[in-house]
Protein backbone atom coordinates (compact mmCIF):
# COMPACT_ATOMS: atom_id res chain seq x y z
CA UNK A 1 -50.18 52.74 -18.90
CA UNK A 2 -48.69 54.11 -21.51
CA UNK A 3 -48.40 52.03 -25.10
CA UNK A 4 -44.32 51.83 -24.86
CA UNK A 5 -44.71 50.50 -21.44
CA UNK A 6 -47.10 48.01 -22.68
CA UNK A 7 -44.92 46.79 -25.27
CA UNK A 8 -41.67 47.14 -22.89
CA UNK A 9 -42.86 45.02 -19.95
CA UNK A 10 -43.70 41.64 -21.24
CA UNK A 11 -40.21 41.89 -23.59
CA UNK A 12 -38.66 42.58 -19.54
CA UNK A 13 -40.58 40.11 -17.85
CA UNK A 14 -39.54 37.24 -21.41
CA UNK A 15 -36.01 38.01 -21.00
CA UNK A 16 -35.98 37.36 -17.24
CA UNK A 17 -37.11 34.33 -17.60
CA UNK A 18 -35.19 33.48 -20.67
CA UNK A 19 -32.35 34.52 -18.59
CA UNK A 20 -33.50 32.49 -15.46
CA UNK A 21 -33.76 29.06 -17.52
CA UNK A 22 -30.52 29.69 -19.47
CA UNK A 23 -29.05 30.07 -15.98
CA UNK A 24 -30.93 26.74 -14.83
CA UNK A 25 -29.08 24.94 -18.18
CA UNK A 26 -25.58 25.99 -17.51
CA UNK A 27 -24.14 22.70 -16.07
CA UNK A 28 -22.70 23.29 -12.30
CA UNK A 29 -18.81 23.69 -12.22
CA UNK A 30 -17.11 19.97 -11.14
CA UNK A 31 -15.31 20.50 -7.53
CA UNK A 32 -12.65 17.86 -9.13
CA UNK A 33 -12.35 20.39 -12.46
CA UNK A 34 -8.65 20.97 -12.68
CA UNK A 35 -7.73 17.15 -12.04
CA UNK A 36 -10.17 16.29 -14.66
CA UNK A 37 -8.18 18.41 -16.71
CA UNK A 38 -4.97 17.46 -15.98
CA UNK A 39 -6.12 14.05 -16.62
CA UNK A 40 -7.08 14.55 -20.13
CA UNK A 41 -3.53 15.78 -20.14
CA UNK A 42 -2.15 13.05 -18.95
CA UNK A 43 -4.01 10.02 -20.77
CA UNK A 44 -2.43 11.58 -23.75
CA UNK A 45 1.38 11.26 -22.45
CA UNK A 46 1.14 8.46 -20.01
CA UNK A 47 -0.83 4.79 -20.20
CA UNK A 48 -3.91 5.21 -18.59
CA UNK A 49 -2.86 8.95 -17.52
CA UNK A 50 -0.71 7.01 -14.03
CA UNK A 51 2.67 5.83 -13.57
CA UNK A 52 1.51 3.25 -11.17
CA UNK A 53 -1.77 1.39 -11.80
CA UNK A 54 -2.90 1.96 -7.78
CA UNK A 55 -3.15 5.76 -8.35
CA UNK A 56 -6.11 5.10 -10.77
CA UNK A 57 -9.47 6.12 -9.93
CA UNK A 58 -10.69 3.79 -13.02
CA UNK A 59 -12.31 0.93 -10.87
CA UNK A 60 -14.20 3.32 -8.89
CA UNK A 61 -15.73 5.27 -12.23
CA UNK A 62 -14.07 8.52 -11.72
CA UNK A 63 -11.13 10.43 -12.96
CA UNK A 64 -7.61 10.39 -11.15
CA UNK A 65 -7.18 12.79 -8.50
CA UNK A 66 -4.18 15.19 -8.91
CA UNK A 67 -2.64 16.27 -5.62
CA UNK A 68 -0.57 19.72 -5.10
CA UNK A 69 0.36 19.29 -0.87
CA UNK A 70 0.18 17.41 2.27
CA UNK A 71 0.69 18.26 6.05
CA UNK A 72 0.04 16.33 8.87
CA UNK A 73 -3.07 13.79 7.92
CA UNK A 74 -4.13 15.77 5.13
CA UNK A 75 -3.68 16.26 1.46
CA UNK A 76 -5.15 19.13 -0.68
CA UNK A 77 -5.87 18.25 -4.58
CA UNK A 78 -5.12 20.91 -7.52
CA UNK A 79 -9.01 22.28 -7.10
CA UNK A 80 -8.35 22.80 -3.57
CA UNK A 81 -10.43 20.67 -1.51
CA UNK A 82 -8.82 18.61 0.99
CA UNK A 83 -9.05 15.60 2.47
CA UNK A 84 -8.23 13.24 5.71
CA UNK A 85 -5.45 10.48 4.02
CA UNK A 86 -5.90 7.13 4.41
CA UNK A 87 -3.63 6.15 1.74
CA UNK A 88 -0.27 7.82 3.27
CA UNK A 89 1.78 6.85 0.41
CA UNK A 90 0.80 3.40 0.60
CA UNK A 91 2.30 3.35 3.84
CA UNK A 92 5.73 4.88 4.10
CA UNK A 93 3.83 8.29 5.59
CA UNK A 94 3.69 6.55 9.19
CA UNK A 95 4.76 10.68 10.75
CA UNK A 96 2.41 12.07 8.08
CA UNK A 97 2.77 14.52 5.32
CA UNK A 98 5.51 16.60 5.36
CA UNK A 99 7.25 16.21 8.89
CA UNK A 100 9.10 18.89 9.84
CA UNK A 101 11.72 16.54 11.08
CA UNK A 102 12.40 14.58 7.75
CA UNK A 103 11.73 17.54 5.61
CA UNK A 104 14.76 19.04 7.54
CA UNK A 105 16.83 15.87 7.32
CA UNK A 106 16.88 16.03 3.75
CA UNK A 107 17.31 19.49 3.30
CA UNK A 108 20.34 19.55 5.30
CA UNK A 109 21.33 16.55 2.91
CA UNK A 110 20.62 17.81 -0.54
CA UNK A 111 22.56 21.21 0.92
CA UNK A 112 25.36 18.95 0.33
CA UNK A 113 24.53 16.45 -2.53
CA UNK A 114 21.60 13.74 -3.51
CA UNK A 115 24.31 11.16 -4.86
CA UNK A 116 27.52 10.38 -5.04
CA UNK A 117 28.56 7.00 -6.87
CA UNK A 118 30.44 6.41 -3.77
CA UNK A 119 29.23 5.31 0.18
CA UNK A 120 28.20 7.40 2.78
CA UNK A 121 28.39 6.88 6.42
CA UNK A 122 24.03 7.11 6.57
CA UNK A 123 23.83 3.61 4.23
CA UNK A 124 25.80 2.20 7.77
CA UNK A 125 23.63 4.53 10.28
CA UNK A 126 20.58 2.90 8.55
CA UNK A 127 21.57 -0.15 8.05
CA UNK A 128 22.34 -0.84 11.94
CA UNK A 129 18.96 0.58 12.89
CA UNK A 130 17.42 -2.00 10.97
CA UNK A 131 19.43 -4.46 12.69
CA UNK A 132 19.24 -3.37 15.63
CA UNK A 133 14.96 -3.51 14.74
CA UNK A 134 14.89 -6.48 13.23
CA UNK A 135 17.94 -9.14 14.73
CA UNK A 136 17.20 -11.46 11.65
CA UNK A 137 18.61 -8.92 9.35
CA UNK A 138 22.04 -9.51 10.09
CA UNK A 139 23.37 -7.97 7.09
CA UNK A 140 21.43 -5.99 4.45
CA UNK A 141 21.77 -4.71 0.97
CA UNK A 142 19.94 -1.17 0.29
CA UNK A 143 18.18 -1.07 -3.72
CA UNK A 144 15.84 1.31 -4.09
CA UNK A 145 12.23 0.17 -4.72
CA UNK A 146 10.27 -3.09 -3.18
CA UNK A 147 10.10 -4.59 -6.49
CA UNK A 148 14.14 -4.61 -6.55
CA UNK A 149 14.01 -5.70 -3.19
CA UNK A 150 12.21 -8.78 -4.24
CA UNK A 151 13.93 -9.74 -7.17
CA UNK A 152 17.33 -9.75 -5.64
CA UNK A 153 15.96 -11.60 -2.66
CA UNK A 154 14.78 -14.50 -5.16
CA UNK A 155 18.26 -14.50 -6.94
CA UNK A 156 19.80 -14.99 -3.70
CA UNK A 157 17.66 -17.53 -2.34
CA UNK A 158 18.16 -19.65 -5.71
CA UNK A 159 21.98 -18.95 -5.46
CA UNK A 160 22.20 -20.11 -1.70
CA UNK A 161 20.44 -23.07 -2.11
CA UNK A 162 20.84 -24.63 -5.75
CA UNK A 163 17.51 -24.55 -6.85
CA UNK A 164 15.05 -23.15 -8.96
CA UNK A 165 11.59 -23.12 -7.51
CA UNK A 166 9.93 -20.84 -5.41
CA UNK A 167 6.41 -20.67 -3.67
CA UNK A 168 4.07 -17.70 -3.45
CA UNK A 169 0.33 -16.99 -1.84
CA UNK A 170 -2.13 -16.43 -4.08
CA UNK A 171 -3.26 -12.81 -3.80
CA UNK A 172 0.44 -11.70 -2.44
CA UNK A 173 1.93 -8.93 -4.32
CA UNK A 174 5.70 -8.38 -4.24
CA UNK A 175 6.47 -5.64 -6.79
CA UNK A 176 6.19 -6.17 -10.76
CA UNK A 177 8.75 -9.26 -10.22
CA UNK A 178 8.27 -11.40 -13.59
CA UNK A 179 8.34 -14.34 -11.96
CA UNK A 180 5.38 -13.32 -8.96
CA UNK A 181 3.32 -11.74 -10.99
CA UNK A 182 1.37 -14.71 -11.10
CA UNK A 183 -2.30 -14.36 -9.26
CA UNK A 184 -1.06 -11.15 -8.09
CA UNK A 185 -3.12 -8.91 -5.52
CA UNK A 186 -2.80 -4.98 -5.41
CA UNK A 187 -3.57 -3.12 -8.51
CA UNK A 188 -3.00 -6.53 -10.70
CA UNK A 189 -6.40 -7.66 -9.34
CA UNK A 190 -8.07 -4.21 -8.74
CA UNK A 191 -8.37 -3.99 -13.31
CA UNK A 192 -8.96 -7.48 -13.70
CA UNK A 193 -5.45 -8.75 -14.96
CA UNK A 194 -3.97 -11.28 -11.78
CA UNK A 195 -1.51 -12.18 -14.81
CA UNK A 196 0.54 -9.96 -16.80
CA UNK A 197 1.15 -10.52 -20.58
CA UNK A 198 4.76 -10.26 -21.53
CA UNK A 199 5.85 -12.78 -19.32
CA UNK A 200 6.82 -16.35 -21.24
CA UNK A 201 5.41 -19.54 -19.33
CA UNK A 202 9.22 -20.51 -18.70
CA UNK A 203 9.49 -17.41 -16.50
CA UNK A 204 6.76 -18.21 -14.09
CA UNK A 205 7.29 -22.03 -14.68
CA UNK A 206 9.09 -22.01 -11.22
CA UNK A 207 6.70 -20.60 -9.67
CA UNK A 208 4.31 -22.47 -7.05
CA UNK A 209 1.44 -20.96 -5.86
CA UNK A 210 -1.01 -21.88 -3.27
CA UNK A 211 -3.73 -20.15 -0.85
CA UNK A 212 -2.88 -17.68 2.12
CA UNK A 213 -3.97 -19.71 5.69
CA UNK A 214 -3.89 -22.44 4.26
CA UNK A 215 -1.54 -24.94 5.75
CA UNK A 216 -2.32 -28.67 4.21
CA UNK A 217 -2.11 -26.91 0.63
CA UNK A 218 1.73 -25.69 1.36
CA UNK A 219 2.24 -29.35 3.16
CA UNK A 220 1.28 -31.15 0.06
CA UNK A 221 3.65 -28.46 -2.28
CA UNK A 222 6.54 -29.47 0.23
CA UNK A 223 5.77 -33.37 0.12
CA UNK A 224 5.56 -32.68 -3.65
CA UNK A 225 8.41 -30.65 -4.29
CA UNK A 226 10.52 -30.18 -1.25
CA UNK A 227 14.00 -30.94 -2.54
CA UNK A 228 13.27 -28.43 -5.45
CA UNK A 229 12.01 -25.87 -3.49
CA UNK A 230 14.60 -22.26 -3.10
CA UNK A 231 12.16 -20.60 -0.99
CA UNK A 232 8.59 -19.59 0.09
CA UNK A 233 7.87 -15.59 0.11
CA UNK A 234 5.09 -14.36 1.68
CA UNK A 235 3.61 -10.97 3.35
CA UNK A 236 3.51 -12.17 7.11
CA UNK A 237 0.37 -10.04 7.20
CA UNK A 238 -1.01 -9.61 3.78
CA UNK A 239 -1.71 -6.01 2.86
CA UNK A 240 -2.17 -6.30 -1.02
CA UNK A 241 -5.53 -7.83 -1.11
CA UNK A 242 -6.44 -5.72 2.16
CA UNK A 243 -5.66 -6.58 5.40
CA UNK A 244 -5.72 -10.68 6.24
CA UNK A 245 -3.52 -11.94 9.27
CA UNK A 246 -2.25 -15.27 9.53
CA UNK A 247 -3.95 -17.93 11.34
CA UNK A 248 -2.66 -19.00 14.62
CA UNK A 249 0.36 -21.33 14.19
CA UNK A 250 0.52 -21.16 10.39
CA UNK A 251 3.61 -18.86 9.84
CA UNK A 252 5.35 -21.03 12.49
CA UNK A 253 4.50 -24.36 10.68
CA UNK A 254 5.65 -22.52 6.82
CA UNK A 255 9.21 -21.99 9.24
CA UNK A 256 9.55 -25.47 10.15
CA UNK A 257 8.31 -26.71 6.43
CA UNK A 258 11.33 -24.63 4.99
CA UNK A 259 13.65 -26.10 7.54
CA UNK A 260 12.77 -29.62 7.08
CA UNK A 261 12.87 -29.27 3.08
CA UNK A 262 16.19 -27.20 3.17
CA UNK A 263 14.46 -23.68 1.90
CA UNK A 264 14.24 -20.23 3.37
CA UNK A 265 11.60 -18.49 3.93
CA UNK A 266 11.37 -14.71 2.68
CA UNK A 267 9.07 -11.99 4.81
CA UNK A 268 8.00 -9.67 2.24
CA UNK A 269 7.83 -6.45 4.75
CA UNK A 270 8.12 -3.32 2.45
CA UNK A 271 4.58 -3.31 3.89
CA UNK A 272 4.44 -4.21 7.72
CA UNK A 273 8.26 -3.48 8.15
CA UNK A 274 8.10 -1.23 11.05
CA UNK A 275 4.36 -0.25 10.40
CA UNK A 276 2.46 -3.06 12.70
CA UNK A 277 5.63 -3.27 15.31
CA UNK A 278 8.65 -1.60 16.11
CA UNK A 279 10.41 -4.95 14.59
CA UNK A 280 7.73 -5.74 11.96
CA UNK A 281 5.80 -8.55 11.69
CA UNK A 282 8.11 -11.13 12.07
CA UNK A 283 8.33 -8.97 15.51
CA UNK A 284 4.81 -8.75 16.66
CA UNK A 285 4.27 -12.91 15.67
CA UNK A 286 7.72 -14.21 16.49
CA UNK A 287 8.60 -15.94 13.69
CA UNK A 288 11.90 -15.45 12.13
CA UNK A 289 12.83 -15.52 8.59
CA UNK A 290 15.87 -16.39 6.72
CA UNK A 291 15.57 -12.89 4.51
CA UNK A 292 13.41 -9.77 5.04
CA UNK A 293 12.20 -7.31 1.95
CA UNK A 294 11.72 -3.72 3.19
CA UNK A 295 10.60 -0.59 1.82
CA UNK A 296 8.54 2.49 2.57
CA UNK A 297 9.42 3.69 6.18
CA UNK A 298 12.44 3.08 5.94
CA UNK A 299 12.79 5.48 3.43
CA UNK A 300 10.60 8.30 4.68
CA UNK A 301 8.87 8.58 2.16
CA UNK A 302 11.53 8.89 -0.22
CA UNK A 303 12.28 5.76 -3.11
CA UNK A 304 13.94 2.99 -1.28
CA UNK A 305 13.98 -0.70 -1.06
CA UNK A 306 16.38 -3.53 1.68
CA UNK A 307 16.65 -6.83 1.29
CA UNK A 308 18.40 -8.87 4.37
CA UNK A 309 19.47 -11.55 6.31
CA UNK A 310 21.09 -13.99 7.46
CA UNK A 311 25.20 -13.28 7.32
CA UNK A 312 25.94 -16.63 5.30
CA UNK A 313 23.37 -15.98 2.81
CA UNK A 314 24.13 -12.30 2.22
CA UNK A 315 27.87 -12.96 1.77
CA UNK A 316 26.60 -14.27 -1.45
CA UNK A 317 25.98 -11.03 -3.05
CA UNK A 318 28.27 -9.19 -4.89
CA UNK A 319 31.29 -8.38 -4.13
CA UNK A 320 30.94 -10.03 -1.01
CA UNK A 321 29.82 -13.34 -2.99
CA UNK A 322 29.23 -14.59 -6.97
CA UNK A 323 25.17 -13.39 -6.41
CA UNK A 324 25.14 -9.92 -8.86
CA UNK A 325 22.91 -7.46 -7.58
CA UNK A 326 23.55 -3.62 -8.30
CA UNK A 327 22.27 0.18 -8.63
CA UNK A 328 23.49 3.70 -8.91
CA UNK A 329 21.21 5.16 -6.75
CA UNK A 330 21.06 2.36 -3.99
CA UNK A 331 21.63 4.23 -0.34
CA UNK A 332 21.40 7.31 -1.59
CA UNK A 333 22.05 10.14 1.14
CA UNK A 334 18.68 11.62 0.70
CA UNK A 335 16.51 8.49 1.79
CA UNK A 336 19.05 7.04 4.05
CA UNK A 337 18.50 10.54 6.09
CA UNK A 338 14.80 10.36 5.74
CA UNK A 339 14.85 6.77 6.96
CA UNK A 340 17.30 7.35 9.52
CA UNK A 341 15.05 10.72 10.91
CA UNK A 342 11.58 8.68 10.86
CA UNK A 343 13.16 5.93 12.60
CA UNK A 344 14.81 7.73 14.97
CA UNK A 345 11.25 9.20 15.88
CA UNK A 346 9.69 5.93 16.04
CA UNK A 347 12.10 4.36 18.31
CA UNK A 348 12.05 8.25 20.54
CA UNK A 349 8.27 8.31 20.95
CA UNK A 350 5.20 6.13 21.87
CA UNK A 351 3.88 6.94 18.39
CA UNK A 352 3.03 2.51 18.04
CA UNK A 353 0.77 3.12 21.24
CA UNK A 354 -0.81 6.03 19.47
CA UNK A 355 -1.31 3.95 16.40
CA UNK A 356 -2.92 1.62 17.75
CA UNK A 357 -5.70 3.48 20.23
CA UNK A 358 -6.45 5.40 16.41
CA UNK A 359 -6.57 2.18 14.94
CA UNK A 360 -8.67 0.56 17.21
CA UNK A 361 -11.24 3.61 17.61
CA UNK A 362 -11.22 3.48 13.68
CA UNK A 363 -12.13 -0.16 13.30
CA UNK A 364 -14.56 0.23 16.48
CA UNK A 365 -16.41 2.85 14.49
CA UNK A 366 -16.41 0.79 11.31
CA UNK A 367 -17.91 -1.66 12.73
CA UNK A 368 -21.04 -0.05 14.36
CA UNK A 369 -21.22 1.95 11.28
CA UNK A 370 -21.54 -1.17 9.31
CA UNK A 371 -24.13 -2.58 12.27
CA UNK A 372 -26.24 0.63 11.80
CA UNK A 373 -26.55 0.29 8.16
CA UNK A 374 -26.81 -3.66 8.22
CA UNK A 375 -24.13 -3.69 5.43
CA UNK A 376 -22.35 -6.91 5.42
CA UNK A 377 -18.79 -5.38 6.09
CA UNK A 378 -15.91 -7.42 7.62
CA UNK A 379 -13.27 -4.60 9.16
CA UNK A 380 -10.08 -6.41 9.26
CA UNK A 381 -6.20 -4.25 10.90
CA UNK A 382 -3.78 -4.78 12.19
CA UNK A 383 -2.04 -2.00 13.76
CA UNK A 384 -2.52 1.12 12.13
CA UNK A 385 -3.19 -1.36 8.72
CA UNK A 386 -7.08 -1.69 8.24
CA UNK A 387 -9.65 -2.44 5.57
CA UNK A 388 -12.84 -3.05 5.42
CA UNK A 389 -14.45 -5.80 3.12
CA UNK A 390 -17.78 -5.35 1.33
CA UNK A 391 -17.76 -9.49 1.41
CA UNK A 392 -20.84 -11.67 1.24
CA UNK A 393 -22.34 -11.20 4.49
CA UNK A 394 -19.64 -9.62 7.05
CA UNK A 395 -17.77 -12.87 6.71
CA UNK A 396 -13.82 -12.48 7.41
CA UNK A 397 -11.92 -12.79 4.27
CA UNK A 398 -8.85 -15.26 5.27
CA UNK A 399 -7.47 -15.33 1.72
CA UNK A 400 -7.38 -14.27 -1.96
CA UNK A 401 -10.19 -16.35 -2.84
CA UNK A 402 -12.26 -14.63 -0.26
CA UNK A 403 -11.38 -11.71 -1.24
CA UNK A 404 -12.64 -11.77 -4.89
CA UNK A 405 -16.08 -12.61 -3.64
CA UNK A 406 -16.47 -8.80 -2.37
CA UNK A 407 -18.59 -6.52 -3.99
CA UNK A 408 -16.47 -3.94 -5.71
CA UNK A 409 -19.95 -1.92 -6.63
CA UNK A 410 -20.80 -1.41 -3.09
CA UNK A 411 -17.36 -0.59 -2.04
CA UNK A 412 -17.04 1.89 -5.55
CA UNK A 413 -20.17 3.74 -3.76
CA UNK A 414 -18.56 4.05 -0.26
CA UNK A 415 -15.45 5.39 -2.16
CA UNK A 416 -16.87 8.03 -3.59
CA UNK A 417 -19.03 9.37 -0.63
CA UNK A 418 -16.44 9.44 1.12
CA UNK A 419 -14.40 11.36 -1.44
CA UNK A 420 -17.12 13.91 -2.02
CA UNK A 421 -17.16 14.24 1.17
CA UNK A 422 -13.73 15.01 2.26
CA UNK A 423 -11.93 11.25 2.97
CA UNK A 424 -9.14 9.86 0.66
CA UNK A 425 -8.94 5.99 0.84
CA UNK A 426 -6.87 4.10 -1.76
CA UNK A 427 -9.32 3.42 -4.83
CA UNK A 428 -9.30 -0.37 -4.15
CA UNK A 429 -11.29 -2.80 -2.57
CA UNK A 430 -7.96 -4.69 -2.30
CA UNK A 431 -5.06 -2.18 -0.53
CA UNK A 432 -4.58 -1.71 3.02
CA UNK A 433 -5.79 2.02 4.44
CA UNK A 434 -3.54 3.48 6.67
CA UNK A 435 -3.28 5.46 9.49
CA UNK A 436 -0.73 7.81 10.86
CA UNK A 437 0.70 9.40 14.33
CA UNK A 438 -0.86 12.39 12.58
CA UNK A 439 -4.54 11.40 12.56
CA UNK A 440 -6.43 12.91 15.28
CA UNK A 441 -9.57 11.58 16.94
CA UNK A 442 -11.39 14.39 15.08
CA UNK A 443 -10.30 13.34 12.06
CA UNK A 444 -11.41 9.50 12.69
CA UNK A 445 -14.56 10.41 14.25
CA UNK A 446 -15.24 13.01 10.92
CA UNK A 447 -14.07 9.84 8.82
CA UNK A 448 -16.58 7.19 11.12
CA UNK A 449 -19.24 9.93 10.65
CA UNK A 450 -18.66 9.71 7.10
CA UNK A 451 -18.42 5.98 6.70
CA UNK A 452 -21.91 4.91 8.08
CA UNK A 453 -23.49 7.82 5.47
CA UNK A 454 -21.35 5.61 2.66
CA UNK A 455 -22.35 2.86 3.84
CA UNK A 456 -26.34 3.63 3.24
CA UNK A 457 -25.37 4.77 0.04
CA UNK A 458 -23.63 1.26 -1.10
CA UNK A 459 -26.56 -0.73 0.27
CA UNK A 460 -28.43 1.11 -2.49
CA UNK A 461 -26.40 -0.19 -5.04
């Protein structure tokens, strides 16, 4: 061999492998790289880089996930991986992502305008869907968020009846009300703060709480306070701590409580409101209320918020009544369209029927997933609502209490298996997944397949 060559191929062979192990060194490229980014971005121009607490990935140890589309069951993120949707919005998404239908309702409407200070013949097209839904809503009053919802229902309820205090359950979330935000479920319980500070001890000094299913503790609040008492609120089927239905004959007994003491009682069904039954809740259990919250669906996915009932309680808001209660973008054209176009479809089409065989073959599939693994899951729905609950051995979770005894590390593992590998659920052991007429059976199988590999993975936690 000749002497250059002798010199030239060990300084080759060194510089392969120098190349090789550099190569080894440089850190793989993150498949979530341009949310991370945008993340970073956002922490520095927005608290906790959100505008609403649920969209944070913190509880789960990872970064929020920035989304650019969605059709049909499926969103795609900013790095361009995409996922089957089980959060849908939080529920207003019942059609799915971007139905042609509604997308076409409110371009037509925005062709002529998004708001107008003035009414519009849709607020009335809407409005007598709903009651023609829901009898008990016998008048409404269109605001445009839950929260708003809420708070105008309390005003009223205090205005009707002459008195200050109301009762909530323990785990029930009904917006970022002052006055609720008191052992709150959703997001307030997801980071560890039930209570918000900000909020004097006079504000919430009206405010009664007591456990979910639990019938002798809202007896003894009534023998206690009855003749003080403006109202009880409550999700009929709680959604904010995960899915928990009532017990048999308890929403019937918190009816005839109210009626005895001289209180309403308020459905809080921005949630369930046509999402469990064509008429809600207070449809599927037959129990009516004195006023209904809405939200979600019946905006299409577009802000909105209802509050209704009775016709001698709502001729007590303003100008009807003395009860003030206003907004400049309440009704708007755009979500009264989108509402009016996804209810139209739901009352058209066997879409509930649908809902339900793709609800049932999820929580079927749950269930054996969790059997295969042995990890103590309890899969609680209703309807195309379902969650399942990483509590202390499989046991149901009836209330908030229950609730808080589930292990948020095992559940923070099945997240983010099921993330990696293609499934969006919302980033809390304590929100409601849900489904739409746009899920397939392939993409619930794919999710079930999915599930039962997450599941191993949180038993090694």
């Amino acid at each position: 061999m000749p002497l250059l060559g002798r010199f030239l191929q060990p300084a080759i062979l060194f510089a392969a492998c120098y190349t090789l192990s550099m190569k080894k060194k440089t850190p793989p490229v993150s498949r979530y790289a341009k949310s991370e980014a945008l993340f970073a971005k956002a922490r520095d121009l927005m608290p906790g880089g959100v505008s609403s607490p649920v969209r944070s990935f913190k509880s789960v140890g990872r970064d929020a996930l920035f989304i650019q589309s969605g059709e049909g069951p499926a969103i795609i993120d900013v790095d361009g991986n995409s996922y089957i949707d089980y959060v849908m919005s939080y529920g207003p998404l019942i059609l799915g992502h971007s139905h042609p239908a509604v997308q076409a309702a409110v371009a037509k409407q925005i062709s002529h305008g998004s708001s107008f200070g003035c009414c519009s013949a849709s607020e009335i097209e809407l409005a007598a869907m709903i009651r023609q839904a829901m009898p008990a809503v016998e008048m409404i009053r269109f605001v445009n968020s839950g929260t708003e919802a809420v708070m105008s229902a309390l005003r009223l309820a205090r205005g009707f009846t002459g008195r200050s205090l109301i009762v909530k359950m323990a785990g029930g979330y009904h917006g970022h009300v002052d006055s609720l935000l008191v052992q709150a479920g959703s997001g307030a319980t997801t980071h560890g703060h039930p209570s918000s500070p900000g909020i004097p001890e006079s504000v919430t000094a009206n405010t009664l709480v007591i456990a979910f299913n639990d019938l002798p503790a809202a007896q003894e609040v009534f023998t206690k306070f009855g003749p003080q008492i403006a109202a009880v609120i409550t999700e009929p089927i709680m959604g904010n701590i995960g899915v928990v239905t009532p017990q048999a004959g308890y929403l019937e007994a918190l009816r005839k409580l109210c009626e005895a003491a001289g209180a309403l009682l308020i459905f809080d069904e921005v949630m369930t409101g046509f999402r469990v039954h064509p008429s809600g809740a207070q449809g599927l259990l037959g129990v009516t209320p004195d006023l209904t919250c809405l939200g979600k669906i019946i905006g299409g996915g577009l802000p909105v918020g209802a509050y209704g009932g009775r016709r001698d309680i709502m001729n007590l808001v303003s100008p009807a009544g003395p009860v003030y209660q206003a907004g400049t973008l309440s009704g708007n054209p755009l979500a009264m369209q989108a509402g009016i176009t996804t209810l139209r479809l739901l009352q058209e089409t066997d879409i509930y029927q649908r809902l339900e065989v793709s609800g049932k073959l999820l929580e079927d599939g749950l269930q054996q997933s969790a059997q295969a693994t042995s990890c103590p899951v309890s899969v609680q729905r209703c309807g195309s609502m379902i969650t399942p609950f990483f509590s202390p051995g499989g046991t149901a979770v009836k209330n908030y209490a229950d609730a808080l005894t589930c292990d948020q590390a095992a559940f923070a593992k099945f997240f983010q298996v099921l993330l990696d590998g293609g499934v969006l659920i919302p980033p809390s052991q304590f929100e409601a997944w849900f489904i739409s007429a746009a899920h397939t059976e392939k993409d619930i199988k794919k999710t079930i397949t999915l599930a039962e590999q997450a599941m191993r993975a949180a038993m090694r936690t």
